[in-house]
Protein backbone atom coordinates (compact mmCIF):
# COMPACT_ATOMS: atom_id res chain seq x y z
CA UNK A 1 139.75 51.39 193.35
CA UNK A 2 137.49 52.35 190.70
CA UNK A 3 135.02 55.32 191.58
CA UNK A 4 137.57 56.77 193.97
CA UNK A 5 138.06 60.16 191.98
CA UNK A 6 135.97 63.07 191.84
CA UNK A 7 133.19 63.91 189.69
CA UNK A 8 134.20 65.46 186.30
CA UNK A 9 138.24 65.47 187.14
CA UNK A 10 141.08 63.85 184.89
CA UNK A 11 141.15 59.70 185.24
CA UNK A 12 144.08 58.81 186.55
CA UNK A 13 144.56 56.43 183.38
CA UNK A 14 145.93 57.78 180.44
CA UNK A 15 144.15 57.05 177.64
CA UNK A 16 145.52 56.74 174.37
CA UNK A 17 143.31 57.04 171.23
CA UNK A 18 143.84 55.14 168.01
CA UNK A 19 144.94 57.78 165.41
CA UNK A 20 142.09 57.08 162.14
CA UNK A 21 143.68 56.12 158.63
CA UNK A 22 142.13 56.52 155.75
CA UNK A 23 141.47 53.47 153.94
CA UNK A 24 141.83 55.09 150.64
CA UNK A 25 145.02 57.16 150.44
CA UNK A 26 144.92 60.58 148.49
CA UNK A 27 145.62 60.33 144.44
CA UNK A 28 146.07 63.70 144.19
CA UNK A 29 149.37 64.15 143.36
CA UNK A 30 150.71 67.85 142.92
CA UNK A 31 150.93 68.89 139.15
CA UNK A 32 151.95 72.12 137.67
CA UNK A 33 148.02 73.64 137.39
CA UNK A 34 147.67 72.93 140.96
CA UNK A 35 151.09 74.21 142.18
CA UNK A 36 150.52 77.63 139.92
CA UNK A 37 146.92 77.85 141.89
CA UNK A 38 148.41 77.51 145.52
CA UNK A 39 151.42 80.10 144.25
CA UNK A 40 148.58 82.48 143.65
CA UNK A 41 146.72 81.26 147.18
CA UNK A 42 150.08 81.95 148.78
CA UNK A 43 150.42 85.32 147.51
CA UNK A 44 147.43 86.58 148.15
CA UNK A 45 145.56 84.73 150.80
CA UNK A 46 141.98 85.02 149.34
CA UNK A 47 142.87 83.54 146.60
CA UNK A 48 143.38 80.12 148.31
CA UNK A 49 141.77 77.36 146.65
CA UNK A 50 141.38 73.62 148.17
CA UNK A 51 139.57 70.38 147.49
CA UNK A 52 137.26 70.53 144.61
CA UNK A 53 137.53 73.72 143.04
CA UNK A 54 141.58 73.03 143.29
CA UNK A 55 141.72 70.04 141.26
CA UNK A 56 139.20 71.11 138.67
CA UNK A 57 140.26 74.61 138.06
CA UNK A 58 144.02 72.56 137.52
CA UNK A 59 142.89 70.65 135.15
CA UNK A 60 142.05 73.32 133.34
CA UNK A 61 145.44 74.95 133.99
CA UNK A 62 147.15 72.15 132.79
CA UNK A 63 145.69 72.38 129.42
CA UNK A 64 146.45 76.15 129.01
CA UNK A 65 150.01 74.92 130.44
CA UNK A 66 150.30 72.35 127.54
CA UNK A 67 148.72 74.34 125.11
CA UNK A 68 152.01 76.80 125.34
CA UNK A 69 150.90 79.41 127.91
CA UNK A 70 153.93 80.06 130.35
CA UNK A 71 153.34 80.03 134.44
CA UNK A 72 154.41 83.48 134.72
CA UNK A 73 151.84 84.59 132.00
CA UNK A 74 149.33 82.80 133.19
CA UNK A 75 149.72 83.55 137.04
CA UNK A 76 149.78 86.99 136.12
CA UNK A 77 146.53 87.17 134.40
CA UNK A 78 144.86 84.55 136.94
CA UNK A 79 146.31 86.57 139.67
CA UNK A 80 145.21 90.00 138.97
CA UNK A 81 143.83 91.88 141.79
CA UNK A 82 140.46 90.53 143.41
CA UNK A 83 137.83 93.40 143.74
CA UNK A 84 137.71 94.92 147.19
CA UNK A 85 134.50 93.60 147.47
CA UNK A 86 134.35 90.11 147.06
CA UNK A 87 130.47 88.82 145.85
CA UNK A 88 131.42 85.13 144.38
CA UNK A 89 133.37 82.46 145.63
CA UNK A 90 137.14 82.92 144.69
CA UNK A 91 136.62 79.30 142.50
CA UNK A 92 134.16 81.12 140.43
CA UNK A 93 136.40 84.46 140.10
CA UNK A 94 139.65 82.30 138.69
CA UNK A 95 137.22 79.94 136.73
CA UNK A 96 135.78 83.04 134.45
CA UNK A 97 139.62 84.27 134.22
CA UNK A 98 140.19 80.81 132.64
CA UNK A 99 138.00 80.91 130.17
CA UNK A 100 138.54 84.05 129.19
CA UNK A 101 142.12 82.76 127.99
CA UNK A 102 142.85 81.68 124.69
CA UNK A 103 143.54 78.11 124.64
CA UNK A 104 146.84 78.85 122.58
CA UNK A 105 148.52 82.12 123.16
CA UNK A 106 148.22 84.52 120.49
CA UNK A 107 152.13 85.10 119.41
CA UNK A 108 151.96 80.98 119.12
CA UNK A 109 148.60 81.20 116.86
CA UNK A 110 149.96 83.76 114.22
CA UNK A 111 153.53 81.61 113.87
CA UNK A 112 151.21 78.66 113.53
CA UNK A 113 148.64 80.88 111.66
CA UNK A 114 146.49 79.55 108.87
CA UNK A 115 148.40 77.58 106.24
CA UNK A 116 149.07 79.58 103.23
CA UNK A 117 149.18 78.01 99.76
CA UNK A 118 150.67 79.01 96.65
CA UNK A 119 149.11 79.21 93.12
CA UNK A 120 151.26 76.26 91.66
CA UNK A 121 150.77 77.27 87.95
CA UNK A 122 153.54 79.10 84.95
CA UNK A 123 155.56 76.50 86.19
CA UNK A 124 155.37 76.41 89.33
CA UNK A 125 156.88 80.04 89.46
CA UNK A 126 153.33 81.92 89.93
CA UNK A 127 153.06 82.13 93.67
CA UNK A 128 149.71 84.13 94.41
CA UNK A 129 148.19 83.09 97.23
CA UNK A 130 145.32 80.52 97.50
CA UNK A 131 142.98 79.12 99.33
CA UNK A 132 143.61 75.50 99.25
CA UNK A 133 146.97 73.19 97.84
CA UNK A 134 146.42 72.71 94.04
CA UNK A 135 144.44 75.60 93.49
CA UNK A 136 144.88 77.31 90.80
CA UNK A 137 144.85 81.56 90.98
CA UNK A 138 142.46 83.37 88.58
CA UNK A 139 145.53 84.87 86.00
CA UNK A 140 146.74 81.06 85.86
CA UNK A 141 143.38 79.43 85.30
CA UNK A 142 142.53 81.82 82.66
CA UNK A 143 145.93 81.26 80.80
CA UNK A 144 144.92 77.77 80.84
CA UNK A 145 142.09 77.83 78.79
């Protein structure tokens, strides 16, 4: 009969509670940024990042990832030693090492480099450097006139 147990002990029904689903499923999905990030988090446990500061510092990864910058490279500059004395949150730590990088990395700028144009004139066979396609050099301008 109901009320037959003691005061404050275990009811002899076993309840079973309903197990709460979110309605919106996550749409994170793991991309390269974020898996470099946890790497670093697994390594060295404060560096573990989550939720917010995750996503956005990935996104940001992700561009330095696309914009040539290997994982290795880039784990081993966003994974240098924290100081011993930690005064800002870890997020804040990795976000000033990521903006401290180069969007391209610098072996990729100079092949890429700024475009270099010929002097176009005796012919065609002059070849001094100028600063624009078409120009003309000074020695081929003044042979010109």
């Amino acid at each position: 009969m109901a009320g037959d147990g003691i005061a404050g002990s275990p009811s002899k029904e076993l309840r079973v509670k309903e197990v709460e689903v979110p309605s919106v499923p996550p749409s994170e999905k793991l991309t390269a940024g974020m898996g470099l990030l946890l790497e670093l988090g697994r390594r060295e446990p404060r560096m573990d990042l989550a939720g917010k500061p995750l996503t956005d510092l990935a996104v940001r990864v992700e561009g330095l990832l696309a914009g040539g910058w290997s994982k290795d490279v880039l784990a081993g500059i966003l994974g240098a030693p924290l100081p011993e004395k930690v005064t800002h949150s870890v997020g804040v730590i990795v976000a000033a090492r990521i903006a401290k990088v180069p969007p391209v990395p610098v072996a990729q700028r100079a092949a890429d480099g700024p475009r270099r144009h010929e002097c176009p004139g005796q012919g065609g066979m002059c070849g001094r450097p100028v600063a624009f396609a078409g120009q003309m050099c000074g020695v081929c301008r003044a042979d010109q006139t």
